[in-house]
Protein backbone atom coordinates (compact mmCIF):
# COMPACT_ATOMS: atom_id res chain seq x y z
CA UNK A 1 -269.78 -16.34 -47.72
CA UNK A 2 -268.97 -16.94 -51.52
CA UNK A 3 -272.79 -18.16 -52.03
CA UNK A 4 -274.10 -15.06 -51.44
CA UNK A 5 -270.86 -12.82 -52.65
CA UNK A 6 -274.21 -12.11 -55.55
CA UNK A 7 -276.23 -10.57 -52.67
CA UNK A 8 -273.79 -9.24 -50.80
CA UNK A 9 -272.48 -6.93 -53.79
CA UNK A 10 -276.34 -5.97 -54.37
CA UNK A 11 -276.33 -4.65 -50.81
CA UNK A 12 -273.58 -2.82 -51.22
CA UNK A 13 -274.04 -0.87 -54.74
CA UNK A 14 -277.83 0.13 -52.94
CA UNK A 15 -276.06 1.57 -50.09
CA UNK A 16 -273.07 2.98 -51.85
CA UNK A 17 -274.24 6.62 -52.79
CA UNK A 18 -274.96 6.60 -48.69
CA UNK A 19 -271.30 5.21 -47.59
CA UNK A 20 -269.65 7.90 -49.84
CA UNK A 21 -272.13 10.85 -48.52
CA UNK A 22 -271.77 9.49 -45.24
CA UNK A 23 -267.49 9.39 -45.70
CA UNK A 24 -267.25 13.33 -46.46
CA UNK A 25 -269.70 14.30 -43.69
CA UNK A 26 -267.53 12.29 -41.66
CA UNK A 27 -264.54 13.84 -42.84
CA UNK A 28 -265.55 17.49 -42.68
CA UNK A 29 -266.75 16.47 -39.29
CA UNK A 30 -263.36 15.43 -37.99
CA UNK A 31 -261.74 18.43 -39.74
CA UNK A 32 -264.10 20.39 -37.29
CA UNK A 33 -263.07 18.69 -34.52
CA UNK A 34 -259.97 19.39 -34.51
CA UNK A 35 -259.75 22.79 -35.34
CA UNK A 36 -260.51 23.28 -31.82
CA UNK A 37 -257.71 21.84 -30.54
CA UNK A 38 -253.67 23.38 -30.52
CA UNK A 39 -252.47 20.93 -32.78
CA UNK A 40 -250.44 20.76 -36.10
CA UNK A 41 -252.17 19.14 -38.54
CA UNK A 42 -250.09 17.51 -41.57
CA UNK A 43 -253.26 16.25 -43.57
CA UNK A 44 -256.57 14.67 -43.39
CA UNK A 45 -258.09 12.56 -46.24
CA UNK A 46 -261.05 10.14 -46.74
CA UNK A 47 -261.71 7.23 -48.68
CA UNK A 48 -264.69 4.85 -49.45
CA UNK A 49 -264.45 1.17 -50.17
CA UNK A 50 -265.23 0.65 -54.16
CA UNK A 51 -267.35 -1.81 -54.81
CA UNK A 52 -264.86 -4.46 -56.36
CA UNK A 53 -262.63 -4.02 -53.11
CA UNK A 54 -265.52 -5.15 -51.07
CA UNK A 55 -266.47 -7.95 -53.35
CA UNK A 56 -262.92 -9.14 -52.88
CA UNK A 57 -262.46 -8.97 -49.58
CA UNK A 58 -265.61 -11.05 -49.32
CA UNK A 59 -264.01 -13.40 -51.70
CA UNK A 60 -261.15 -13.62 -49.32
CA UNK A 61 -262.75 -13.40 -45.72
CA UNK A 62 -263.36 -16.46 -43.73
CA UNK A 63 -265.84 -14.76 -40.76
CA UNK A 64 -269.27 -14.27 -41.16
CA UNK A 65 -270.37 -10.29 -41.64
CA UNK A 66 -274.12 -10.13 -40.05
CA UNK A 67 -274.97 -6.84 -41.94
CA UNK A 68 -272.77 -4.05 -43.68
CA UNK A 69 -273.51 -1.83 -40.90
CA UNK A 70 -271.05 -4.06 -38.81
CA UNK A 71 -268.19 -3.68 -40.83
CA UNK A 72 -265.97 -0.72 -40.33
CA UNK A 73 -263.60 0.53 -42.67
CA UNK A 74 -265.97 0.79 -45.64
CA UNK A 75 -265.82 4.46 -44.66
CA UNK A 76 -262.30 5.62 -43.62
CA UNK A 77 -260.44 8.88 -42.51
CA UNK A 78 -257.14 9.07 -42.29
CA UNK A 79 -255.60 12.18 -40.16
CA UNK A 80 -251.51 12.03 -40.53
CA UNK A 81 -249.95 14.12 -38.23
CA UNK A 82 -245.94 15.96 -37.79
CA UNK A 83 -245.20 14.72 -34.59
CA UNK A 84 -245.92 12.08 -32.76
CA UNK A 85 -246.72 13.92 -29.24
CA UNK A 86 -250.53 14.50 -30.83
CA UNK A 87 -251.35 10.73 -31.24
CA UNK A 88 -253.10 10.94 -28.09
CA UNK A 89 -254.43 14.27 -28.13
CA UNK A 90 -256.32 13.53 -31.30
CA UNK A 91 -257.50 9.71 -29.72
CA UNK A 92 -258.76 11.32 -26.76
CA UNK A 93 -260.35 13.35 -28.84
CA UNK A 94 -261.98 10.66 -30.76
CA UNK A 95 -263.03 8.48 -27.80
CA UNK A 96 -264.65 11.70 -26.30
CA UNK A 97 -266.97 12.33 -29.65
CA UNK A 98 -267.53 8.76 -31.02
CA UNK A 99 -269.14 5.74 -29.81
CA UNK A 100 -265.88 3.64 -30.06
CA UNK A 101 -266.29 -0.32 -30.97
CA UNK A 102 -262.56 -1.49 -29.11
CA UNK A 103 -262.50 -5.22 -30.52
CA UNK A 104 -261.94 -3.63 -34.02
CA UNK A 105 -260.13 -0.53 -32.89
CA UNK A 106 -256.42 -0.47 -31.57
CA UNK A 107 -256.37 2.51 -29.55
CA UNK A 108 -253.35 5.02 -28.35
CA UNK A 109 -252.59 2.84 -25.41
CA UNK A 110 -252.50 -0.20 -27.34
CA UNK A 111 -248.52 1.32 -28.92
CA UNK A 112 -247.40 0.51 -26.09
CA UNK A 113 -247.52 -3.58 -27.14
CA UNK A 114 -244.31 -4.79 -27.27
CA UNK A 115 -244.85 -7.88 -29.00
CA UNK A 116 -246.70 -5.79 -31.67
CA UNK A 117 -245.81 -6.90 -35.13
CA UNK A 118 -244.24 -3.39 -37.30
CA UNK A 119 -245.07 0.00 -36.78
CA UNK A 120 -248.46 0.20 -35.53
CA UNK A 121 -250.97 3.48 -35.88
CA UNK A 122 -253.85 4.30 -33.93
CA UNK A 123 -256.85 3.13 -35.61
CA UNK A 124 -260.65 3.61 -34.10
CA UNK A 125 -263.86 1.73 -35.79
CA UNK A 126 -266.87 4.59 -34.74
CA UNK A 127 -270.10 5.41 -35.14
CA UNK A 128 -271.89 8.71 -34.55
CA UNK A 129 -272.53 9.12 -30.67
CA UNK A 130 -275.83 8.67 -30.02
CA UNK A 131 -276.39 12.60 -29.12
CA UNK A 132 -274.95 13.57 -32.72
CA UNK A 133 -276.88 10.72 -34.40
CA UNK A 134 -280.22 12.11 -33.04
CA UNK A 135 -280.09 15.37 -34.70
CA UNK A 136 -281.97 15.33 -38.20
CA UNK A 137 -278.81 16.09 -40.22
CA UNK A 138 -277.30 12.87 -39.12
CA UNK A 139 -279.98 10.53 -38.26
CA UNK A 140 -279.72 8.72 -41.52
CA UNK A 141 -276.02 8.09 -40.96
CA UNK A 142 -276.98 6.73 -37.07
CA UNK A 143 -276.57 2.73 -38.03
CA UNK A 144 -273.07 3.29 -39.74
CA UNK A 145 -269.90 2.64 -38.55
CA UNK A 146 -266.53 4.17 -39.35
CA UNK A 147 -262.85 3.87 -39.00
CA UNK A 148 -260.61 6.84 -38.12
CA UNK A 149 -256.83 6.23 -38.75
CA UNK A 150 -254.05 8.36 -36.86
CA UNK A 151 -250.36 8.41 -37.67
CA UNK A 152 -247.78 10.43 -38.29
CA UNK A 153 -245.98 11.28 -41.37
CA UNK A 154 -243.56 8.36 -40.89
CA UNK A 155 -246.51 5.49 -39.81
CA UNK A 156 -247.91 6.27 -42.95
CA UNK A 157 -245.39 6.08 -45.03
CA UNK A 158 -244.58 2.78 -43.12
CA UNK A 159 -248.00 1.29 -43.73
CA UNK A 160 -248.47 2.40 -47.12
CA UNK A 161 -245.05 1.03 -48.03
CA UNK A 162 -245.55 -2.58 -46.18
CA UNK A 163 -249.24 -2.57 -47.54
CA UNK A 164 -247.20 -3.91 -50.69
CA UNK A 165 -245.70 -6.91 -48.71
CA UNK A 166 -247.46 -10.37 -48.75
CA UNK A 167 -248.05 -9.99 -45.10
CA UNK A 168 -248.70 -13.93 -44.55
CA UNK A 169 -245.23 -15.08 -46.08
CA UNK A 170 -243.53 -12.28 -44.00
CA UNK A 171 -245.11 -13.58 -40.49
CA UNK A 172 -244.03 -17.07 -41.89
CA UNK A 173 -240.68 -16.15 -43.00
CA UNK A 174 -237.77 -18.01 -40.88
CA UNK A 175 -235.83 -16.12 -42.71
CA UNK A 176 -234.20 -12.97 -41.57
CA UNK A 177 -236.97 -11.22 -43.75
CA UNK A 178 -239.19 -10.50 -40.69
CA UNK A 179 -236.25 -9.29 -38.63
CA UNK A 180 -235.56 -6.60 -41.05
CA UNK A 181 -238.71 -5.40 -41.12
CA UNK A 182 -238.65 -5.25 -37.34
CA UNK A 183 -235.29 -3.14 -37.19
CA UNK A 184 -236.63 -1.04 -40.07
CA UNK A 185 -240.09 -0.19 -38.33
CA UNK A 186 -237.93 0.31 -34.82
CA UNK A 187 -235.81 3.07 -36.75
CA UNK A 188 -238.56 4.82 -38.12
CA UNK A 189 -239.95 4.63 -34.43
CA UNK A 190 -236.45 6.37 -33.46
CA UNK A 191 -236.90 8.81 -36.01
CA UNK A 192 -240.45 10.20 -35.04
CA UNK A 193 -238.79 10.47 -31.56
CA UNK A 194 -235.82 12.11 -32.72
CA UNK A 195 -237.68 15.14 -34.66
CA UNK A 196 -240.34 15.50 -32.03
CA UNK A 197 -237.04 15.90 -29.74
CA UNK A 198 -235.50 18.83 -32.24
CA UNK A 199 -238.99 20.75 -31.98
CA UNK A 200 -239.47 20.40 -28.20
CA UNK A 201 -236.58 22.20 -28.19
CA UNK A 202 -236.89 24.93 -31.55
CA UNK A 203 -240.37 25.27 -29.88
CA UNK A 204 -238.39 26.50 -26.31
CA UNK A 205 -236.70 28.66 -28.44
CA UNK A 206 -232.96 27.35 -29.22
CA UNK A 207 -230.81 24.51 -30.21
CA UNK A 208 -228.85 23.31 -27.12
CA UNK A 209 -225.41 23.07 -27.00
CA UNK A 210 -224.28 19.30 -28.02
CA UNK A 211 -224.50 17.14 -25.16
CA UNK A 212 -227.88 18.91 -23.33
CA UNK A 213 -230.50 17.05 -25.52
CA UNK A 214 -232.49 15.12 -22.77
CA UNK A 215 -232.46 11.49 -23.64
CA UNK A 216 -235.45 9.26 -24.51
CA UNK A 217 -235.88 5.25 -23.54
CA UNK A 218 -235.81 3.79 -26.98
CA UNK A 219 -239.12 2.06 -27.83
CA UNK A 220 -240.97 4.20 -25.43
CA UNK A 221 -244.33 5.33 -26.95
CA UNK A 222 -245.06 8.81 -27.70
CA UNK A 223 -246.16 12.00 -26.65
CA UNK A 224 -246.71 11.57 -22.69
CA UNK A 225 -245.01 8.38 -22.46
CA UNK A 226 -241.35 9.54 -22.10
CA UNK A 227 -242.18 13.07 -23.68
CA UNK A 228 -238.91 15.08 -23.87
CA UNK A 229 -238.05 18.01 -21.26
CA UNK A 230 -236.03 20.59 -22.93
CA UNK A 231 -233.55 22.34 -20.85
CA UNK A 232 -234.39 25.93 -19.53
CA UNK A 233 -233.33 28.20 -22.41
CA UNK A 234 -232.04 31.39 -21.80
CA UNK A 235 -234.17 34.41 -22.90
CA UNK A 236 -231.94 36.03 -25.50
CA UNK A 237 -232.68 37.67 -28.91
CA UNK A 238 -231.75 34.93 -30.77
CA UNK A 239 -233.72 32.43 -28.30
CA UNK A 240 -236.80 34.92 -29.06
CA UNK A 241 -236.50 34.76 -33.12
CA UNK A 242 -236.62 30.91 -33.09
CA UNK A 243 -239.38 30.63 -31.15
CA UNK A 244 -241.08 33.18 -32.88
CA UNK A 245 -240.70 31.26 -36.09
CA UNK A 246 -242.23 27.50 -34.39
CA UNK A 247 -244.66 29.34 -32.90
CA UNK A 248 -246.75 31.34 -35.51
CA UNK A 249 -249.65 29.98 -34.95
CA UNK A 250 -249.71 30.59 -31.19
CA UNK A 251 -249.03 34.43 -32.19
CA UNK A 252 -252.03 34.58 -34.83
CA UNK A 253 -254.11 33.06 -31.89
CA UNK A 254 -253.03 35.60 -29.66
CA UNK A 255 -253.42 38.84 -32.09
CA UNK A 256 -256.82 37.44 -33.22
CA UNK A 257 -257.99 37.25 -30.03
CA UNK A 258 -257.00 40.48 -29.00
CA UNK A 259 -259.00 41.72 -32.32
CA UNK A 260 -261.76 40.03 -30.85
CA UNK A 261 -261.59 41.74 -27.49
CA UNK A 262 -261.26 45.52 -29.58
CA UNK A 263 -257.46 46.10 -29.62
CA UNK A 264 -256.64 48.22 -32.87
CA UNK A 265 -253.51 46.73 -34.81
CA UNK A 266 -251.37 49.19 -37.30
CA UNK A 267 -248.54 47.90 -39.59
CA UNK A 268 -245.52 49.36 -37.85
CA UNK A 269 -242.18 49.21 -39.17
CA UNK A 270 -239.44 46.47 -38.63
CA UNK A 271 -237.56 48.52 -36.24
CA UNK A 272 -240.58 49.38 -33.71
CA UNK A 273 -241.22 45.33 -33.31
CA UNK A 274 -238.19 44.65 -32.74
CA UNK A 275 -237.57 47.16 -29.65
CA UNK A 276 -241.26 45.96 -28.74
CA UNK A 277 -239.35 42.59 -28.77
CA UNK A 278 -236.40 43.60 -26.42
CA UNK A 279 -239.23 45.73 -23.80
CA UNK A 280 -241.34 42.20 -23.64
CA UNK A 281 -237.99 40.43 -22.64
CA UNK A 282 -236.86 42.96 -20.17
CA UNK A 283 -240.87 42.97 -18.65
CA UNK A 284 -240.24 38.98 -18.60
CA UNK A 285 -237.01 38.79 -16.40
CA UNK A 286 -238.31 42.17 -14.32
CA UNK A 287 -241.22 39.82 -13.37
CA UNK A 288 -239.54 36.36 -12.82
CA UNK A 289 -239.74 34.99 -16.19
CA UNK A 290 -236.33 34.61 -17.23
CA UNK A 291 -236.15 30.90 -19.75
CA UNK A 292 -238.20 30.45 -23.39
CA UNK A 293 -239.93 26.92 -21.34
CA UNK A 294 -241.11 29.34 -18.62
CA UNK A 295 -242.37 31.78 -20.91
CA UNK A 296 -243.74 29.30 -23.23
CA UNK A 297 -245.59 27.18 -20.07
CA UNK A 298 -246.66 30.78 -18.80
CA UNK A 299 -248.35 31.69 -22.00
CA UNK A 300 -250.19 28.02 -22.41
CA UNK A 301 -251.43 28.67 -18.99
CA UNK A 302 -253.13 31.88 -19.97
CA UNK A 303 -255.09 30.44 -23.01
CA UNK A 304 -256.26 27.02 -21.66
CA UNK A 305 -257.63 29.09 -18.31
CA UNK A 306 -259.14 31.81 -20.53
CA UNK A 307 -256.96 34.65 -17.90
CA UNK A 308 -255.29 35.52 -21.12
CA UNK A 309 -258.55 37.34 -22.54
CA UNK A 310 -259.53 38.37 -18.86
CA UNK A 311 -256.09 40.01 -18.92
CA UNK A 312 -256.62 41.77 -22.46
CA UNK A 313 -260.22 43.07 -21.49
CA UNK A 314 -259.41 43.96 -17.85
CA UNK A 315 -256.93 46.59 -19.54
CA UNK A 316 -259.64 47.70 -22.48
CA UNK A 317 -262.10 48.49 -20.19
CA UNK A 318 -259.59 50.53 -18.06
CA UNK A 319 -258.00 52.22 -20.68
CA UNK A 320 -261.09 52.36 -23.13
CA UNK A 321 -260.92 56.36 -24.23
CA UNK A 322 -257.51 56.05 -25.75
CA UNK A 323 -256.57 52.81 -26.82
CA UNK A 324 -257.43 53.35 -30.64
CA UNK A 325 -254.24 56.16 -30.57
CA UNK A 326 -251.91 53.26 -29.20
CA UNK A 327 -249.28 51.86 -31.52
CA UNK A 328 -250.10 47.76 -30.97
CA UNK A 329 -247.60 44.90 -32.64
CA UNK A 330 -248.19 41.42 -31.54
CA UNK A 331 -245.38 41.99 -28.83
CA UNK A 332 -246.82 44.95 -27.48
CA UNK A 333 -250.17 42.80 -26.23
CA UNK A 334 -247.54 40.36 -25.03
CA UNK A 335 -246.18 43.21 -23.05
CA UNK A 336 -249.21 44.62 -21.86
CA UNK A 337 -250.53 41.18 -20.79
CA UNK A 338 -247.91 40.32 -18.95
CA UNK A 339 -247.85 43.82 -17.06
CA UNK A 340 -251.36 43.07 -15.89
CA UNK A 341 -250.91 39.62 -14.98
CA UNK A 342 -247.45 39.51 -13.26
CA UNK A 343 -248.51 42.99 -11.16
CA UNK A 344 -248.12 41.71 -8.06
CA UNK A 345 -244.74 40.88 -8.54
CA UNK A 346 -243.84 44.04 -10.46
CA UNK A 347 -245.68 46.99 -8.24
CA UNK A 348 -242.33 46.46 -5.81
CA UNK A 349 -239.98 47.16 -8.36
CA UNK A 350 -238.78 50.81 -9.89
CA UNK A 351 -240.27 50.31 -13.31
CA UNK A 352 -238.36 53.65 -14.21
CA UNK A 353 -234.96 52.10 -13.99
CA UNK A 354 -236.04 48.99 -15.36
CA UNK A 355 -237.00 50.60 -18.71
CA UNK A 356 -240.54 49.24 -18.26
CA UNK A 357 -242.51 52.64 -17.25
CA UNK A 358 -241.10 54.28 -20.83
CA UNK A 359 -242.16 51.05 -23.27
CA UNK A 360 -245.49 51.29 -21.82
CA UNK A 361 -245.62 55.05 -22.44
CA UNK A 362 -243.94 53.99 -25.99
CA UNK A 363 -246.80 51.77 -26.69
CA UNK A 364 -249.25 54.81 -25.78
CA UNK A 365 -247.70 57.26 -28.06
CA UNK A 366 -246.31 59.56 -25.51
CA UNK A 367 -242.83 58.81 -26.66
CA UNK A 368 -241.28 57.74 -30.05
């Protein structure tokens, strides 16, 4: 290898101006990707080997390299993520739009190790899939290969922390040097599981009372490996503001979609959301939704089916002539969604005594 380190290094600076191109298209690609899937992103970044890192790793390697199109970090995105519950959400995600190489890739399902030195992230070497690399814009990119990293907030900070260590004299160590390491990666492990824990439940809605926090096996790998269940939350006021405050985005998603459908919006005052609030709770328990998880699970179910904009232009379409005079806060189309969908359970009920015949008048103008 160090005979031809010369040539090698000649190769490289030719192809260069391609690998960095080649490293934001990739990038921006990935950024589109997920974008179209419910997930909260902490930060995505992109790097591309410099030419005097790849002469030294050269220097230092002891394999053989056939061509530069086999090796595959020379182009790398990293996407670091808050919780650990999306590790394989975004892999699956990866293995569904990349042709995946697994003998230099260690995959989601490879956490689960436990003889695994530190505290691994998922890492995939790529290329284009062949249906992608056939269009014209990324046919020239078609023989290169990638790697896309995935970790959380904590695995990075792990990995670009031990990247310091001499990683040789640590595996040698017999010393209690590697030990340490091993309890320190274990408690950052512990930690990632113990915040995605406090937002399963914010997320519900509430903090449990000390004591209700469902446990988690230690060491058990993320998201649905030993996800936690949060207990049912009751539907209160307070439940209500805390998971409208985790769940922001799931509330732009829903008013932008009614926008899309044709529902007017109108800035309303502080007071009128609020008592739109308190009707969508009462409509909830009236039709046999009566925790924050069931309300949460029922809303999910509406958006990955698509009923949720069936729902919004099912009403539209009936109530077409006079829905620009309604008075429409985010809670209102909660309210009105729900009506429509949960009908069957509600047409048996007195709607008058219930309070839920006057907040759909309220949301129609008729009354103040």
């Amino acid at each position: 290898m160090q005979q031809g380190l010369g040539e090698w290094r000649d190769r490289y600076i030719a192809s260069y101006s391609l690998y960095r191109d080649y490293t934001k298209r990739l990038e921006h690609l990935v950024q589109d990707l997920l974008e179209q899937i419910d997930l909260d992103l902490f930060h995505i970044e992109s790097s591309t080997e410099s030419i005097d890192n790849f002469v030294e790793r050269l220097r230092n390697s002891e394999g053989e390299v056939g061509s530069l199109e086999e090796i595959p970090d020379l182009s790398c995105i990293r996407v670091i993520l808050y919780f650990a519950e999306d590790l394989e959400k975004v892999s699956r995600l990866v293995e569904e739009e990349f042709t995946v190489y697994p003998l230099q890739s260690v995959p989601f399902d490879d956490l689960r190790d436990p003889d695994a030195y530190g505290y691994r992230s998922v890492r995939f070497a790529v290329s284009l899939s062949p249906e992608r690399s056939s269009l014209r814009e990324w046919r020239k990119y078609g023989p290169l290969r990638g790697e896309i990293q995935i970790r959380t907030i904590l695995q990075n900070a792990w990995a670009t922390i031990t990247k310091k260590l001499p990683y040789e004299e640590v595996q040698r160590s017999k010393s209690g040097l590697k030990r340490k390491l091993s309890r320190m990666s274990a408690l950052l492990e512990e930690a990632d599981e113990g915040f995605l824990t406090v937002w399963e439940f914010l997320r519900e809605g509430s903090v449990p009372e000390e004591g209700n926090f469902s446990s988690r096996t230690s060491g058990s790998v993320p998201a649905s490996q030993g996800k936690p269940t949060p207990v049912s939350l009751p539907m209160t006021e307070e439940a209500f503001s805390n998971w409208e405050t985790v769940n922001e985005n799931r509330l732009s998603r829903w008013r932008n979609l009614a926008e899309e459908v044709g529902y007017p919006f109108t800035e309303l005052p502080p007071d009128y959301q609020k008592e739109s609030r308190r009707n969508l709770m009462n409509l909830l328990r009236a039709s046999g939704i009566e925790t924050m998880q069931d309300f949460s699970s029922f809303l999910e179910g509406l958006e990955r089916t698509g009923e949720g904009r069936a729902h919004l232009e099912a009403i539209k379409k009936s109530f077409e002539g006079e829905l620009q005079s309604w008075r429409l806060d985010i809670w209102s189309v909660l309210f009105l969604v729900i009506l429509n969908s949960r009908w069957a359970v509600l047409q048996s009920k007195d709607l008058a005594s219930l309070g839920i015949k006057d907040a759909t008048e309220r949301i129609k103008g008729v009354t103040s």
